[in-house]
N, C-alpha and C. Protein backbone atom coordinates (compact mmCIF):
# COMPACT_ATOMS: atom_id res chain seq x y z
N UNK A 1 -26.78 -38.82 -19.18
CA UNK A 1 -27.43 -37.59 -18.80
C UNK A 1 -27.63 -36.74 -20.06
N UNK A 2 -28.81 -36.23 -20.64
CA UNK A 2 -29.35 -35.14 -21.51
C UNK A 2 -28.95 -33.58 -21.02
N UNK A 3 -28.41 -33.62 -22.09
CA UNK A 3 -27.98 -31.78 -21.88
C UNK A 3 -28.96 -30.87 -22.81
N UNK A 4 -29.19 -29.79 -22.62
CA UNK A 4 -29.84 -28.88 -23.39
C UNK A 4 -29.89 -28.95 -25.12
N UNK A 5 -28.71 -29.15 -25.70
CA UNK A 5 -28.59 -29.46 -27.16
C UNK A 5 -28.55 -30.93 -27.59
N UNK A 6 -28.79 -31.76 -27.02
CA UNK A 6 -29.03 -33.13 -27.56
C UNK A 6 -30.72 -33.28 -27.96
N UNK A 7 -30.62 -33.65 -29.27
CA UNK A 7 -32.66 -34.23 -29.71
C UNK A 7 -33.46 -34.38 -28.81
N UNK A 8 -34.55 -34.26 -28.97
CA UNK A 8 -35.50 -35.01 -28.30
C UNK A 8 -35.12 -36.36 -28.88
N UNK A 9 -35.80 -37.01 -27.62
CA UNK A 9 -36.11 -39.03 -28.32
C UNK A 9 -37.12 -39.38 -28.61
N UNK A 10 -36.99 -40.03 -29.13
CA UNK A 10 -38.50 -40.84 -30.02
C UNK A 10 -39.56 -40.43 -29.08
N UNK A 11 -39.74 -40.66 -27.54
CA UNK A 11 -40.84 -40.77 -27.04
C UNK A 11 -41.60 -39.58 -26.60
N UNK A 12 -40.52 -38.68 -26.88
CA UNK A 12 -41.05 -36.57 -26.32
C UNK A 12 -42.01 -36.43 -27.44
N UNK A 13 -43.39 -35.93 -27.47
CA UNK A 13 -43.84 -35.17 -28.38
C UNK A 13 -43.68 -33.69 -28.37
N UNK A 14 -43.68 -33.76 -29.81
CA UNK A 14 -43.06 -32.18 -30.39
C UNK A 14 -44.15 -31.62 -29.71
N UNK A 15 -44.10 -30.14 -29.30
CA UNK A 15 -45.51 -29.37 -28.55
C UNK A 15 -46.24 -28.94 -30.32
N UNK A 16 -47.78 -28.58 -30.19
CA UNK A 16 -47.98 -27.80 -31.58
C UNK A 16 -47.26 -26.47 -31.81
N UNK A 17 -47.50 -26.19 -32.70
CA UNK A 17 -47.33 -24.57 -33.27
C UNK A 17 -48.15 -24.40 -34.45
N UNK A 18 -47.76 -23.17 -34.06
CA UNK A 18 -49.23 -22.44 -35.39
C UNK A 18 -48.63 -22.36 -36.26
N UNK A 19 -49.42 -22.47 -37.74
CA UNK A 19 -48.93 -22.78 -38.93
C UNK A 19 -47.95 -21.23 -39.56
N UNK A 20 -46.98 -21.90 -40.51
CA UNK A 20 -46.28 -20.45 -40.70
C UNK A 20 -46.82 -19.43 -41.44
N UNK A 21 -47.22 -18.16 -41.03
CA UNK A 21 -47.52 -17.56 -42.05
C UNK A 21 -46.81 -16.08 -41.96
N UNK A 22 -46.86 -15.19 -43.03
CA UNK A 22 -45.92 -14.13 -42.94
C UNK A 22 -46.14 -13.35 -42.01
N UNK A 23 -45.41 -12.34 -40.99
CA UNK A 23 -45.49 -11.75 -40.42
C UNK A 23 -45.72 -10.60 -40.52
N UNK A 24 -45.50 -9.44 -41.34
CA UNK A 24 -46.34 -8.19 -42.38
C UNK A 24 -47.15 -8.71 -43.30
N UNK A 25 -48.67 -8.38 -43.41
CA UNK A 25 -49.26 -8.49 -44.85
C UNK A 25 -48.59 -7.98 -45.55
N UNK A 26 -49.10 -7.82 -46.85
CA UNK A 26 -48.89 -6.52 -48.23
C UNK A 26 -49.56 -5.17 -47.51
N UNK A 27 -50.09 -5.31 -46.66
CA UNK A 27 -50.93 -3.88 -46.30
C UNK A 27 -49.99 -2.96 -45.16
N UNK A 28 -49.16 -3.77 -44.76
CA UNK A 28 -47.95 -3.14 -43.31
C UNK A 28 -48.95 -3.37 -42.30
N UNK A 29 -49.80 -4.38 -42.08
CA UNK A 29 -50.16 -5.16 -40.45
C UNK A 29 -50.00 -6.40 -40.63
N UNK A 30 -49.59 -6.74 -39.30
CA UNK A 30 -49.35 -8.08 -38.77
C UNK A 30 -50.21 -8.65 -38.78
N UNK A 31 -49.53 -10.20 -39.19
CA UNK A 31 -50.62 -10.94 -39.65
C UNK A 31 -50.65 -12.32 -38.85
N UNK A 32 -52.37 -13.01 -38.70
CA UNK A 32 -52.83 -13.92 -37.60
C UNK A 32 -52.00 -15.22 -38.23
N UNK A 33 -51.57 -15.87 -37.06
CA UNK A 33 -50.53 -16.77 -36.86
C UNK A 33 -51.18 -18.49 -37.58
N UNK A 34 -52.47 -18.32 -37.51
CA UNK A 34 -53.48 -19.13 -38.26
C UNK A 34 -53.92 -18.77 -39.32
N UNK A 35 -54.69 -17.76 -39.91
CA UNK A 35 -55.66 -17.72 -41.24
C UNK A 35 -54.95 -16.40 -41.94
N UNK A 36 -53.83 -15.99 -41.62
CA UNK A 36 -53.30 -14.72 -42.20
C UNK A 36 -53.50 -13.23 -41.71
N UNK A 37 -55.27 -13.39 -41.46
CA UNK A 37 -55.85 -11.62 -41.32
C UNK A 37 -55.04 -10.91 -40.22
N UNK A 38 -55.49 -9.36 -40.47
CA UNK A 38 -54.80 -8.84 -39.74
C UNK A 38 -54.95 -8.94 -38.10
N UNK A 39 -53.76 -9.08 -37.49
CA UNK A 39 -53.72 -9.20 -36.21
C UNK A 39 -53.19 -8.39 -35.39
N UNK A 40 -54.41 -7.58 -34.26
CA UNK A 40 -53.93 -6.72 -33.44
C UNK A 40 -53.29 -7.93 -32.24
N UNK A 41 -53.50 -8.88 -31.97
CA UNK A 41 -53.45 -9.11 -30.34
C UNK A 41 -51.80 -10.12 -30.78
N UNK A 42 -50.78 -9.79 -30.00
CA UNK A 42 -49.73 -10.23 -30.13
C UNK A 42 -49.39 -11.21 -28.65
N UNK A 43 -48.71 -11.81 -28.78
CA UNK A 43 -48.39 -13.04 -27.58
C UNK A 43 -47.37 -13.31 -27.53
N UNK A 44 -46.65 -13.17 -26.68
CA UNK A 44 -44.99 -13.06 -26.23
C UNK A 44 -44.30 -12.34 -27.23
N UNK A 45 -44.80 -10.71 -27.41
CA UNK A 45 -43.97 -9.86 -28.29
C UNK A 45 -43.19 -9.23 -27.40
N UNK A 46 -42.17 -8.92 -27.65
CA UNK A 46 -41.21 -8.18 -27.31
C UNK A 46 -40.45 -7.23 -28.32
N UNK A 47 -41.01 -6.54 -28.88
CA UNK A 47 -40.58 -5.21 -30.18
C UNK A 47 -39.02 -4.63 -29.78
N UNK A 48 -38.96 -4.57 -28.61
CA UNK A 48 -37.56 -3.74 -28.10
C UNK A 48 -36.47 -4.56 -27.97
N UNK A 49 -37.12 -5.97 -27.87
CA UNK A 49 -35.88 -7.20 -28.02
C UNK A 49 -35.78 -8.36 -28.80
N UNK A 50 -36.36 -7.29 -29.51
CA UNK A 50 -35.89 -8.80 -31.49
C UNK A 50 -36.93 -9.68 -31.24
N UNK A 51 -37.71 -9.41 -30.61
CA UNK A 51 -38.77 -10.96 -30.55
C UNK A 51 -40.08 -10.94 -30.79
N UNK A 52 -40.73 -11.19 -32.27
CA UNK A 52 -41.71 -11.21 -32.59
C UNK A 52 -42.64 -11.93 -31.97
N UNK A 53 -42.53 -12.77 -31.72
CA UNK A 53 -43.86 -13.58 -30.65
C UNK A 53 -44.68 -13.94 -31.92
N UNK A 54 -46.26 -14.45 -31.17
CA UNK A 54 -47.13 -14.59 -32.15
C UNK A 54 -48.55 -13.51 -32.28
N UNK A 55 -48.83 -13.27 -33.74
CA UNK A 55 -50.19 -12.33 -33.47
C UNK A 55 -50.94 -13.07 -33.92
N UNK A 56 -51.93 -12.81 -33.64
CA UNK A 56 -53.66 -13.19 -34.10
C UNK A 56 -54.54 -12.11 -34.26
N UNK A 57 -55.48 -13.16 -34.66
CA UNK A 57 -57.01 -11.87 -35.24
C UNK A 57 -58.01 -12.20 -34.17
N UNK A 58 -59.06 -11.46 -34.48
CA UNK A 58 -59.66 -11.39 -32.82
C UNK A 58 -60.42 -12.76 -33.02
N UNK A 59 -60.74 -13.89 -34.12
CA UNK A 59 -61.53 -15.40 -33.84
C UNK A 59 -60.22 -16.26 -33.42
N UNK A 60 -58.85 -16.07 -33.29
CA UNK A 60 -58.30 -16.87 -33.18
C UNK A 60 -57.34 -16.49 -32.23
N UNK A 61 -57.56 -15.80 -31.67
CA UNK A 61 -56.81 -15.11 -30.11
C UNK A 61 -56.56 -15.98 -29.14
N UNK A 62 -57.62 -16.43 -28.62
CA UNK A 62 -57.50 -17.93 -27.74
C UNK A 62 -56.70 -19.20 -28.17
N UNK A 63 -56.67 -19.80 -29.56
CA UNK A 63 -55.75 -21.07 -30.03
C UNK A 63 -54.76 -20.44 -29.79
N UNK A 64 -53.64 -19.16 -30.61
CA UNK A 64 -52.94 -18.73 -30.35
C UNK A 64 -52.56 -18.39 -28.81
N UNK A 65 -52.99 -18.13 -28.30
CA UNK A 65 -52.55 -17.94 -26.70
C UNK A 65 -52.20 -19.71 -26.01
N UNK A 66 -52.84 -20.40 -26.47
CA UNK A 66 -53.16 -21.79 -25.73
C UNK A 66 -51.65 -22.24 -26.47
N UNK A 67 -51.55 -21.84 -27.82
CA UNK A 67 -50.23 -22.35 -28.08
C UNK A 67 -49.38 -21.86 -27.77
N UNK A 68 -49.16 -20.82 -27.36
CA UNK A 68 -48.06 -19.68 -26.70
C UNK A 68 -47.69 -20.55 -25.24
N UNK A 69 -48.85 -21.03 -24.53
CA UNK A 69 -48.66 -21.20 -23.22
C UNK A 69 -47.73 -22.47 -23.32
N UNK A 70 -48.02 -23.31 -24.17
CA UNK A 70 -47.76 -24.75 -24.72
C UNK A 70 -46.12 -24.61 -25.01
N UNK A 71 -46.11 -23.52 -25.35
CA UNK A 71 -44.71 -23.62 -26.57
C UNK A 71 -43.84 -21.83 -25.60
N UNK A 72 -43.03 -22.10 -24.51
CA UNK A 72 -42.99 -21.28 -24.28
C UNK A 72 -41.77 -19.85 -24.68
């Protein structure tokens, strides 16, 4: 029986995620979870409970959300 902290196995695929990029620009806005720019639209943020989530810029709002849903 698999418990919560044992690996995945060979045959689970990893879900995607969006590539890493910093979370403040140099400018003090958040930055898109894909190409860097600044990002108003945030996805599973939670500010009041330590949990950055992901932001995006307004061409990449939708991948980001699709991976949010993916990766929960």
């Amino acid at each position: 029986m698999r418990t919560l902290f044992d690996p995945p196995s060979s045959h689970e695929t990893t879900p995607p995620a969006a590539p890493v990029t910093p979370t403040i620009r140099p400018d003090g806005q958040r930055a898109c979870a894909v190409c860097g720019a600044p990002a108003p639209f945030g996805f599973g943020v939670r500010l009041f409970h330590n949990r950055e989530g992901r932001w995006a810029c307004f061409a990449h709002r939708d991948t980001v959300h699709a991976l949010r849903e993916t990766n929960p």
